[in-house]
Each structure stands twice: as structure tokens, then as C-alpha cells.
Protein backbone atom coordinates (compact mmCIF):
# COMPACT_ATOMS: atom_id res chain seq x y z
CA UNK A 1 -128.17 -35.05 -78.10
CA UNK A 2 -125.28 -34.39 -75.25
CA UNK A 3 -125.97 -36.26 -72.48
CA UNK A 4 -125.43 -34.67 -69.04
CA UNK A 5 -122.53 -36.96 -68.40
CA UNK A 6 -120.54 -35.11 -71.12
CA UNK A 7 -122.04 -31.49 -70.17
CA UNK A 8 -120.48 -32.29 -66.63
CA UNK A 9 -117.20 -33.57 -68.10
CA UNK A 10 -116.88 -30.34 -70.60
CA UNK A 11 -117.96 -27.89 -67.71
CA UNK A 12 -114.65 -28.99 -65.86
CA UNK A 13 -112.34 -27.40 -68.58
CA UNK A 14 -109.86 -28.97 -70.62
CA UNK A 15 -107.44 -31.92 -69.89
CA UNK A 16 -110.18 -32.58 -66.84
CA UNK A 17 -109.83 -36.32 -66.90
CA UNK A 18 -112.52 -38.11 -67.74
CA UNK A 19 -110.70 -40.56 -69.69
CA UNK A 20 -111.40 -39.09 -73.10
CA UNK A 21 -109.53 -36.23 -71.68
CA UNK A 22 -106.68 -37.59 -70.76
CA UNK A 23 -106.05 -40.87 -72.87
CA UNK A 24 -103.46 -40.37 -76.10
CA UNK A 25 -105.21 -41.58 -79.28
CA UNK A 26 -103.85 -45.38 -80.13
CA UNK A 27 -105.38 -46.13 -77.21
CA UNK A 28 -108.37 -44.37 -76.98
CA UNK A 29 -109.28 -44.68 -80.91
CA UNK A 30 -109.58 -48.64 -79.70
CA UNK A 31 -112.13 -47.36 -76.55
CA UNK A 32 -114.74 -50.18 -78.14
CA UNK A 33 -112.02 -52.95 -77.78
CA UNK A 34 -110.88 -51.68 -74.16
CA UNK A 35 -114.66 -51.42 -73.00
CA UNK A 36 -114.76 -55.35 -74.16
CA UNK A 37 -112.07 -56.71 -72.88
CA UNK A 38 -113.27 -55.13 -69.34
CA UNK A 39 -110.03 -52.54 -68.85
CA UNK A 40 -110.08 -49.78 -66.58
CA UNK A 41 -108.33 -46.78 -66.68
CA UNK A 42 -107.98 -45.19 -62.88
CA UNK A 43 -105.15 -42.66 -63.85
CA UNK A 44 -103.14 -41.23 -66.72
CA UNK A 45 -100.15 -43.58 -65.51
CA UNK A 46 -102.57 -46.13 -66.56
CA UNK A 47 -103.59 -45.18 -69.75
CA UNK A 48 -99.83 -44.66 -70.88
CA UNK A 49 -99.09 -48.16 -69.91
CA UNK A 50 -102.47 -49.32 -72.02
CA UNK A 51 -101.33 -46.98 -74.92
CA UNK A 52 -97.79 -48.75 -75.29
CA UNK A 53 -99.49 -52.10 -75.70
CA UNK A 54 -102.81 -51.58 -77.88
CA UNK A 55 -102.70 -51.31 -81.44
CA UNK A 56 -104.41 -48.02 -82.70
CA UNK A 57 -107.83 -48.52 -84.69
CA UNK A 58 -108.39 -48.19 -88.79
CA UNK A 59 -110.25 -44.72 -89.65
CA UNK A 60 -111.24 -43.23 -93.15
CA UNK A 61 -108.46 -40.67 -94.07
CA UNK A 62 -109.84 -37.38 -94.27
CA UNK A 63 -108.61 -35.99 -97.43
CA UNK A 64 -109.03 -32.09 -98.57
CA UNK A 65 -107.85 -30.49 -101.39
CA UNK A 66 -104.18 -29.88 -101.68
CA UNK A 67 -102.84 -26.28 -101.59
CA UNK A 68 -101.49 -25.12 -104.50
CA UNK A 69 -98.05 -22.88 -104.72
CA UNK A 70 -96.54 -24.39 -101.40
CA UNK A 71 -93.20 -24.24 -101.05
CA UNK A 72 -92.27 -26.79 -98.57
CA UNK A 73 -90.08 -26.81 -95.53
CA UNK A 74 -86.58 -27.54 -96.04
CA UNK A 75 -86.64 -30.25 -93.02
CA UNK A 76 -86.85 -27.91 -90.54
CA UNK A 77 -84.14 -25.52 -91.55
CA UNK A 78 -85.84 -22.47 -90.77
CA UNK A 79 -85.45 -21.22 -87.63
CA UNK A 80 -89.75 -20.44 -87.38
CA UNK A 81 -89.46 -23.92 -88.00
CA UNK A 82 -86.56 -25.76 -86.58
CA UNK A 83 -87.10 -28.70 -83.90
CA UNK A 84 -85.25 -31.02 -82.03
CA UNK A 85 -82.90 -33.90 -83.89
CA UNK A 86 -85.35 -36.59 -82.04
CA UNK A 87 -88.78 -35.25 -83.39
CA UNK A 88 -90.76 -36.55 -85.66
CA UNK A 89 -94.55 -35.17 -87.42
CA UNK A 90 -97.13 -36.51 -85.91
CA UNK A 91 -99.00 -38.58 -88.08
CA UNK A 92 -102.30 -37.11 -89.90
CA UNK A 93 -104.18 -39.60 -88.64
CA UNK A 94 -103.88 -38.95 -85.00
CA UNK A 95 -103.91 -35.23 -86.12
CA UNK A 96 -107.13 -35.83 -87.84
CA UNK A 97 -108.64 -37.58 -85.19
CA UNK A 98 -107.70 -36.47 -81.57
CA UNK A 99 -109.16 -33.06 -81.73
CA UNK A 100 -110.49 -30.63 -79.08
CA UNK A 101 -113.42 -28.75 -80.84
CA UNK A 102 -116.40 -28.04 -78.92
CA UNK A 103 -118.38 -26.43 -80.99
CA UNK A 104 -118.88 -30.05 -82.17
CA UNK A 105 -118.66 -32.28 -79.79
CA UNK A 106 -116.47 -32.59 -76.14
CA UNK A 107 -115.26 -35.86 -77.54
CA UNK A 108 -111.97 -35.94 -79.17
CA UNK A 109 -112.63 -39.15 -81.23
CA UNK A 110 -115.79 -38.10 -82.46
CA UNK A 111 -114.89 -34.19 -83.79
CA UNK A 112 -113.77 -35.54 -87.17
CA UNK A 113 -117.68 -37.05 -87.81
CA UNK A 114 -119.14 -34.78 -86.01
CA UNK A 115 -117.62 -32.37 -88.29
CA UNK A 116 -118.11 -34.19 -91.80
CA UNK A 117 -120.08 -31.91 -94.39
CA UNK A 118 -119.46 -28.57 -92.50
CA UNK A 119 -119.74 -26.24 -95.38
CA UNK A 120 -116.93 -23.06 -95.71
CA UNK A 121 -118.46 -21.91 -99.14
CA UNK A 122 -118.62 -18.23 -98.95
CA UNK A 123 -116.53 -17.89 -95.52
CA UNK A 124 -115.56 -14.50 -94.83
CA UNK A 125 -113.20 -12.91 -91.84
CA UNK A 126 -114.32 -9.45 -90.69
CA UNK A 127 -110.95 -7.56 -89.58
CA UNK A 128 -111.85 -4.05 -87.77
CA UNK A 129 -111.79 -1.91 -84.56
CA UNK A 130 -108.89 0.16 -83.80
CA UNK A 131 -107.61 -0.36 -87.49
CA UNK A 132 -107.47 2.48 -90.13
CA UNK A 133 -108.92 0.31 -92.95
CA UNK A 134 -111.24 -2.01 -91.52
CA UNK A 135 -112.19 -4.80 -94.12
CA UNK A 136 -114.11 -7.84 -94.35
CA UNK A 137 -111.58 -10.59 -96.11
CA UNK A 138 -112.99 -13.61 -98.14
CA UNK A 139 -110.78 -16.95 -98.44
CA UNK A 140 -109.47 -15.55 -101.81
CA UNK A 141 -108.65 -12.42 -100.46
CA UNK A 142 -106.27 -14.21 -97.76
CA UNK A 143 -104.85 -16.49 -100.01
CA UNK A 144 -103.71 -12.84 -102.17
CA UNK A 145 -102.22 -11.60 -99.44
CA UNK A 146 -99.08 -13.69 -98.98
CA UNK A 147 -97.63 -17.19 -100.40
CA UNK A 148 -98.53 -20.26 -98.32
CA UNK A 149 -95.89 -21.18 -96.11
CA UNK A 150 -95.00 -24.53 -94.75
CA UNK A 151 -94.37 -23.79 -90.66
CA UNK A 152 -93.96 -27.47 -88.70
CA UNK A 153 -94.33 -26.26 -85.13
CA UNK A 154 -94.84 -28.29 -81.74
CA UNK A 155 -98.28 -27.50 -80.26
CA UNK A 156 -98.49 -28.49 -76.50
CA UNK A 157 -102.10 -28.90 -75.26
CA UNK A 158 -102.99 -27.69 -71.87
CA UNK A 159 -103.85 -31.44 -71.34
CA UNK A 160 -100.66 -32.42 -70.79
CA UNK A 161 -100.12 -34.21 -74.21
CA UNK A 162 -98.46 -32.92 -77.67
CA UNK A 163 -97.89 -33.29 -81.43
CA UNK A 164 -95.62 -32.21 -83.84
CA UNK A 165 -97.56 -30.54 -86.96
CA UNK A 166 -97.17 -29.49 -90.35
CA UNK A 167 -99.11 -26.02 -90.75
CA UNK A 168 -99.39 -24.61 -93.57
CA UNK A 169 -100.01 -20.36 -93.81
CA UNK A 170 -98.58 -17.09 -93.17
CA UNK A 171 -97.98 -14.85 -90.39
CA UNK A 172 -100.70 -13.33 -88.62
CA UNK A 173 -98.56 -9.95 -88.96
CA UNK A 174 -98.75 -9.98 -92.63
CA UNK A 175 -102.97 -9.38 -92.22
CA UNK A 176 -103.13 -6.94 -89.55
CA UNK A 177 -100.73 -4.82 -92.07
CA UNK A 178 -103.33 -4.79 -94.24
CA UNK A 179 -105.64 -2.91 -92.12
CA UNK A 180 -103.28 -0.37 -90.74
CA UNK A 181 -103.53 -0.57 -86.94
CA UNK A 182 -103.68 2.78 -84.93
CA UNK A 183 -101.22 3.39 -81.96
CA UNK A 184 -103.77 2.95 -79.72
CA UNK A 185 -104.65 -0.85 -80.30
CA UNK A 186 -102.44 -3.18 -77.58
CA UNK A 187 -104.14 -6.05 -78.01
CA UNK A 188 -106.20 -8.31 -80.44
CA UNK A 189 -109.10 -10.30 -79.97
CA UNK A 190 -110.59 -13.49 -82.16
CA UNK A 191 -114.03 -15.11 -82.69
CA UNK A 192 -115.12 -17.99 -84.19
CA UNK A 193 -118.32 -18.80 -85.94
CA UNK A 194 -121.35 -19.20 -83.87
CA UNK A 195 -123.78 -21.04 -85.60
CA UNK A 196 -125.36 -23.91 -84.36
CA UNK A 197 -127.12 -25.34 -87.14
CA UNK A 198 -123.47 -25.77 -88.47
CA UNK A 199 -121.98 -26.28 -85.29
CA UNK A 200 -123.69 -28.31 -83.22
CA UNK A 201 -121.72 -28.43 -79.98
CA UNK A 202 -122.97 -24.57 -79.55
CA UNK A 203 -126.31 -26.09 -78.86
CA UNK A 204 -124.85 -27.17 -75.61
CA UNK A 205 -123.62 -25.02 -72.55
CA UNK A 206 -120.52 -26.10 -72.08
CA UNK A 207 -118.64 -22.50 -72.95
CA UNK A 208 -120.42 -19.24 -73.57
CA UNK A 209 -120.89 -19.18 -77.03
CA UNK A 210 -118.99 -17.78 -79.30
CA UNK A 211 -115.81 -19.15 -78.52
CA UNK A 212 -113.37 -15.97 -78.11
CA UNK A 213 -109.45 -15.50 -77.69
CA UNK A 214 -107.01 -12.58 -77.42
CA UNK A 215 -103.13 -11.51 -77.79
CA UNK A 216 -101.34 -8.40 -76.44
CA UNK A 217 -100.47 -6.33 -79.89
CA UNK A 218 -96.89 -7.79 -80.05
CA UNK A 219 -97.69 -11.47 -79.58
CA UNK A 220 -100.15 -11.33 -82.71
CA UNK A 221 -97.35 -9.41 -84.80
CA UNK A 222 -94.44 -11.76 -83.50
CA UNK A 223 -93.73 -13.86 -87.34
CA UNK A 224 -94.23 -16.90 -85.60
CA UNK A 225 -98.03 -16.65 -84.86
CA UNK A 226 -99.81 -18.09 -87.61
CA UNK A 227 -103.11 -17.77 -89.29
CA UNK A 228 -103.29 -21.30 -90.67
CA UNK A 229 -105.30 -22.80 -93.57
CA UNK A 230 -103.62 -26.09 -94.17
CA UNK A 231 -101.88 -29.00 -92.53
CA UNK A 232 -99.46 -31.66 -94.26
CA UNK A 233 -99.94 -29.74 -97.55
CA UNK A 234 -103.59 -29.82 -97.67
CA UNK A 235 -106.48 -27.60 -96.85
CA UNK A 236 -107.71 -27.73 -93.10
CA UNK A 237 -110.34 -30.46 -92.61
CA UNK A 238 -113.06 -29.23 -90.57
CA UNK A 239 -112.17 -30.87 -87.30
CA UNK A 240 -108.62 -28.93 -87.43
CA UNK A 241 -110.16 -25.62 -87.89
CA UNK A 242 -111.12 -25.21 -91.34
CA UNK A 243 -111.33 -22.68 -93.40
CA UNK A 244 -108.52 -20.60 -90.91
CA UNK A 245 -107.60 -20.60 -87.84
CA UNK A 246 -104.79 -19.08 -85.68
CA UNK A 247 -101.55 -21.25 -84.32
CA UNK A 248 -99.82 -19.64 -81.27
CA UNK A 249 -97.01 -22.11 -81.06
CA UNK A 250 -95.40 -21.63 -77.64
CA UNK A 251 -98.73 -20.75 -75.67
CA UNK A 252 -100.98 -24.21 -74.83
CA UNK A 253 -103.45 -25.09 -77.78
CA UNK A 254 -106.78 -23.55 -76.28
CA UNK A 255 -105.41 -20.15 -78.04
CA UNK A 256 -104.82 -21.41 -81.07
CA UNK A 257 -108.68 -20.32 -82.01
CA UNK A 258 -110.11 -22.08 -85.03
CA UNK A 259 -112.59 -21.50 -87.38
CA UNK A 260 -112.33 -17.43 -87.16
CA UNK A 261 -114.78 -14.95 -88.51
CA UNK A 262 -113.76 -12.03 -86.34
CA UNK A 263 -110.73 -10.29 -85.05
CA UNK A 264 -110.78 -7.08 -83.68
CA UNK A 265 -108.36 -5.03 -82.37
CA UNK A 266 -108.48 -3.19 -78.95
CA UNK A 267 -107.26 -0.67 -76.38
CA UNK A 268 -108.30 -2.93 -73.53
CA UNK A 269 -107.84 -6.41 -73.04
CA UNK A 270 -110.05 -9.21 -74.46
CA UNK A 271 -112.41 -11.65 -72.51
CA UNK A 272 -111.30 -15.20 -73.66
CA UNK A 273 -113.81 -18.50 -73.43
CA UNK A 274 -111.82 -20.75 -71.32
CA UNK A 275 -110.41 -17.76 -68.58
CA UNK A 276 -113.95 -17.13 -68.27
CA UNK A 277 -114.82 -20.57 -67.79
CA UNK A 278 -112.05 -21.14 -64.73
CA UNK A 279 -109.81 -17.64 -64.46
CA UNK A 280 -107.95 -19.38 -61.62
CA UNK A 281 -107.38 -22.95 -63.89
CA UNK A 282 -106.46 -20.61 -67.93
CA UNK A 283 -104.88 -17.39 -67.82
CA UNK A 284 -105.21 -14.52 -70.73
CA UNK A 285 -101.36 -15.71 -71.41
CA UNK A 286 -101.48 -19.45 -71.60
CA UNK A 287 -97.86 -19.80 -72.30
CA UNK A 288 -96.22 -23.00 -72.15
CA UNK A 289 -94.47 -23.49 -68.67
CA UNK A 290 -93.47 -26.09 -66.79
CA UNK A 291 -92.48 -24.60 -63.87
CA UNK A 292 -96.51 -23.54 -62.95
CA UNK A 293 -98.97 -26.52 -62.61
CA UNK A 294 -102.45 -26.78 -63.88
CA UNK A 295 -104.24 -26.37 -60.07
CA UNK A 296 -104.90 -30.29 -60.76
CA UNK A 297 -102.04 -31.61 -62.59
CA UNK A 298 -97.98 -31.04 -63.72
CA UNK A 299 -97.36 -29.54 -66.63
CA UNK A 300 -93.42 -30.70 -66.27
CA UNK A 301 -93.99 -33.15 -69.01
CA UNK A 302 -96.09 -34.33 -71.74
CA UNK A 303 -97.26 -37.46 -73.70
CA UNK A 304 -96.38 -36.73 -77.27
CA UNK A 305 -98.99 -38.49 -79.42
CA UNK A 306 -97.38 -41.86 -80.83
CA UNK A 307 -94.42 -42.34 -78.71
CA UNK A 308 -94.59 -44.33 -75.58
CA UNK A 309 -93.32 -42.91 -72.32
CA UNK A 310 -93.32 -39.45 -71.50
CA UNK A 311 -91.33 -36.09 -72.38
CA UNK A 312 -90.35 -32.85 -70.50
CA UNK A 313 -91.99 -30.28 -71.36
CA UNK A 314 -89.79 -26.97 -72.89
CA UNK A 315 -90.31 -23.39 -71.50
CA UNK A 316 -92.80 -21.68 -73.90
CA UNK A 317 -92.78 -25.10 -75.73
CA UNK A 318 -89.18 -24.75 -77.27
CA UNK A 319 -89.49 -21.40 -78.54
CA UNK A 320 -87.67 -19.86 -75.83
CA UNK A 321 -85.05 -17.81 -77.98
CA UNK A 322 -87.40 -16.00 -80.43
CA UNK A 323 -90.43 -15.24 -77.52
CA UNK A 324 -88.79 -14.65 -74.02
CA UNK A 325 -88.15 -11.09 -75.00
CA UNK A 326 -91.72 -10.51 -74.99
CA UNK A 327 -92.16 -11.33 -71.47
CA UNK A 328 -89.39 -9.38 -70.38
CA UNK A 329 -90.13 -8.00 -66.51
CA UNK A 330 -93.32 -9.66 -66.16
CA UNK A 331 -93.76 -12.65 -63.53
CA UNK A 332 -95.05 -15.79 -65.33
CA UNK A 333 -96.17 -17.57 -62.10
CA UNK A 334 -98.65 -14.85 -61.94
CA UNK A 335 -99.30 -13.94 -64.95
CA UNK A 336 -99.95 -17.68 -66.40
């Protein structure tokens, strides 16, 4: 059972520090070992100075089957995939285990048990609306409809910290071609599974359940958005997302929806969880920016997940060149 203490925290929206919010992983995976020797964290200054002198804790790998036919990334040669000369993955570890999934649990360090034993068998993805062949897609049907592709992309939480990941998939663009969009969809919207039997983070009211997300038309069919299935060459565990999930590399991770059964497509545009939650702290765009601030904290740089010290953040999180166009005309400050 959720106690109120962590309904309160949740209700505030990501990145709202509590500590777990706010505290990068080597430090708060030893939370046990901080609570005994008496530290305090007052502010995130703090816990960047306790996370460059604590030793991260031991967890159980999650392991999941590998996926077969990958061709790997040729170190970042692509341009979907290209980074910076100073940028390394992010280890699976941290991946594994500093997760934002509240349809399990509000706490990052506990989404990976929380999660153990949630079943996919039988997982299907209902793709309709303004489409002229609707269809309901299994797992097997997905994996038909393109090669899995390696894609190593920066994701940027709204939170203020980052990671460097390994994603393994295909372009979004490559489904909704499948079901023939009419002229008259402009945008797309995304569910994930509500169950709470299976889910049992949905049992609280932290968000109105299901979680939901959207994208104008072009931002779903731009090649780099993503609907994932793997990480680091393996099938998604289920605190990543599993069976699929979306990756929206230069908008902040809250629309990055995971564990989709649903996307429709739309004339009008799509409620999304978190914008209802706080419209004035997420907007329907969420792109990365660090020229607007959260309304309670800078967004002009970010703790990547296993270095020490802090990085500037990159307009729409490095991705600049292949995305601006989209945005052409339209004023980011108010349209964040």
C-alpha cells in the first residue's frame, strides 16, 4: 500500500524534489547506507556532492531475452544516432534501475521490483481513428514490419538529469504507414495499459489513469521518433517499458510513453497525463529547452547519470539540426 507521503510527493509532478526525485542513482541506490550514517540532503547541490563520494549499491541484473537479427550501431555513425566525442552509454544498471513508471510505483529505485513478473504474453497494440486500415498489431506483427534497429539517443528527463541509451526499434513512421492515415489526421495520441491487477501504481491517484500522450502528425512521422522494444540488445525489461514503448528523443522523457496498447490518430489535439496534471508546469510540446525553466527549477543543465558535476543542457537535447524545422514560426517560450 502507497502511503500518503508518496501520494503527496507524486501529486506534485515530476522532478518535484522529494529526494527520490531529484537524487542521481549511485547515490540514491545506497539511500539505506545514507539513512544510517545520519546524511541529509537539503538541496540537489547536495545530493551531487553526496553522489561524487558514495559508492553505488550491488543489484540483480535484469536480464531479457536478446533480440535476434540486430544489426548494431556502427559507434554512433549514423546521423539518427550520432553524439558528442565525450559521451558515453549509460550503464544498464542505472538504466535498469532509476526509472520513472507510475503505474508501479512513484519510486525510482523500486520500479524494477515492483515490476518483476509483469506478464506481456499475448500483448497487442490497437492502431485506428483517422486511419484507412485500422488494425490491431500483436508483438509478431511489429517485429514483421521492419528490422530492429540499434538507435543510441540522449533522453533528458524533465527532472533535470539524463542518460545516454541504447534503444533498440524502428521508426514510429514505418507503423502509421501501415494503416494509411487520412489527410485529415494532424496529430497522434498514445495509451498505455490500464490494468491494475498488473499495474499496481494505477491503484493509486496520483495521475488519471490511463496514462496518455500525443504528437502533432509530423513529430510522430519525423524517422527519429521511435517505437522501441529493446535496450542494449535485449528485449525491454518491464520497468523500461516493456513490451513497446515510444522514444521522442529531443522532447523531455514524460513523452516517451511506455507500455502502449493504443494509438489513435486525430483531427484535434490530444489530452496528455502530465499537462493535465499541471498545464502551467508540462506543455503538449515538452521539447527540450534550456532557455524556459520548469516554474520551480533551471533546465540550463543536467546531471547525466554516472558522471560527477553537471552538464548544459542542448536545445531540443542535441537534435537541433534534424528537428528545428518542425518548429519553424512557432514561439517555444509559449508553446513549451
Amino acid at each position: 500500500m502507497t502511503s500518503l507521503r508518496d501520494n503527496r510527493d507524486a501529486r506534485r509532478g515530476p522532478s518535484t524534489p522529494p529526494d527520490r526525485e531529484v537524487t542521481p542513482p549511485a547515490l540514491y541506490f545506497n539511500r539505506r547506507a545514507i539513512m544510517r550514517g545520519g546524511l541529509l540532503m537539503a538541496t540537489a547541490a547536495g545530493s551531487g556532492w553526496l553522489y561524487r563520494r558514495l559508492n553505488g549499491m550491488s543489484f540483480v541484473r535484469t536480464e531479457t531475452p536478446k533480440i535476434a537479427g540486430l544489426a548494431p550501431d556502427a559507434g554512433g555513425a549514423s546521423p539518427l544516432t550520432r553524439l558528442g566525442s565525450d559521451e558515453s552509454l549509460t550503464s544498464q544498471m542505472a538504466i535498469t534501475h532509476y526509472n520513472n513508471f507510475y503505474e508501479f510505483t512513484t519510486d525510482k529505485d523500486e520500479v524494477a521490483d515492483r515490476s518483476a513478473g509483469f506478464d506481456t504474453k499475448g500483448w497487442q497494440v490497437a492502431v485506428g481513428g483517422l486511419v484507412h486500415a485500422p488494425r490491431v498489431f500483436g508483438l509478431d506483427d511489429l517485429q514483421r514490419i521492419s528490422p530492429p534497429e540499434e538507435r543510441v539517443y540522449r533522453l533528458r528527463c524533465v527532472e533535470a538529469w539524463s542518460m545516454v541509451i541504447p534503444w533498440v526499434g524502428f521508426s514510429l513512421s514505418k507503423l502509421l504507414e501501415r494503416v494509411q492515415p487520412m489527410g485529415s489526421a494532424k496529430y497522434v495520441a498514445f495509451e498505455t495499459l490500464h490494468d491494475p491487477n498488473r499495474m499496481p501504481g494505477q491503484k493509486i491517484e496520483v495521475l488519471e489513469w490511463p496514462y496518455v500522450e500525443g504528437l502533432r502528425m509530423n513529430e510522430a512521422m519525423h524517422p527519429l521518433t521511435l517505437l522501441a522494444s529493446g535496450l542494449y540488445g535485449r528485449e525491454l525489461p518491464a520497468q523500461d517499458g516493456a513490451p513497446i514503448r515510444l522514444v521522442v528523443p529531443w522532447k523531455y522523457g514524460f513523452k516517451s510513453i511506455k507500455s502502449l496498447v493504443k494509438i489513435t490518430l486525430t483531427a484535434e489535439q490530444p489530452p496528455t497525463s502530465w499537462n493535465r496534471q499541471a498545464p502551467r508546469e508540462y506543455g503538449f510540446f515538452a521539447n527540450v529547452n534550456p532557455n524556459v525553466d520548469h516554474p520551480r527549477w533551471s533546465q540550463a543543465t543536467e546531471q547525466r547519470i554516472g558522471e560527477s558535476g553537471r552538464r548544459r543542457t542542448l536545445m531540443f537535447n542535441g537534435y537541433g539540426e534534424q528537428v528545428a524545422p518542425l518548429y519553424a514560426g512557432l514561439d517555444l517560450r509559449a508553446n513549451y
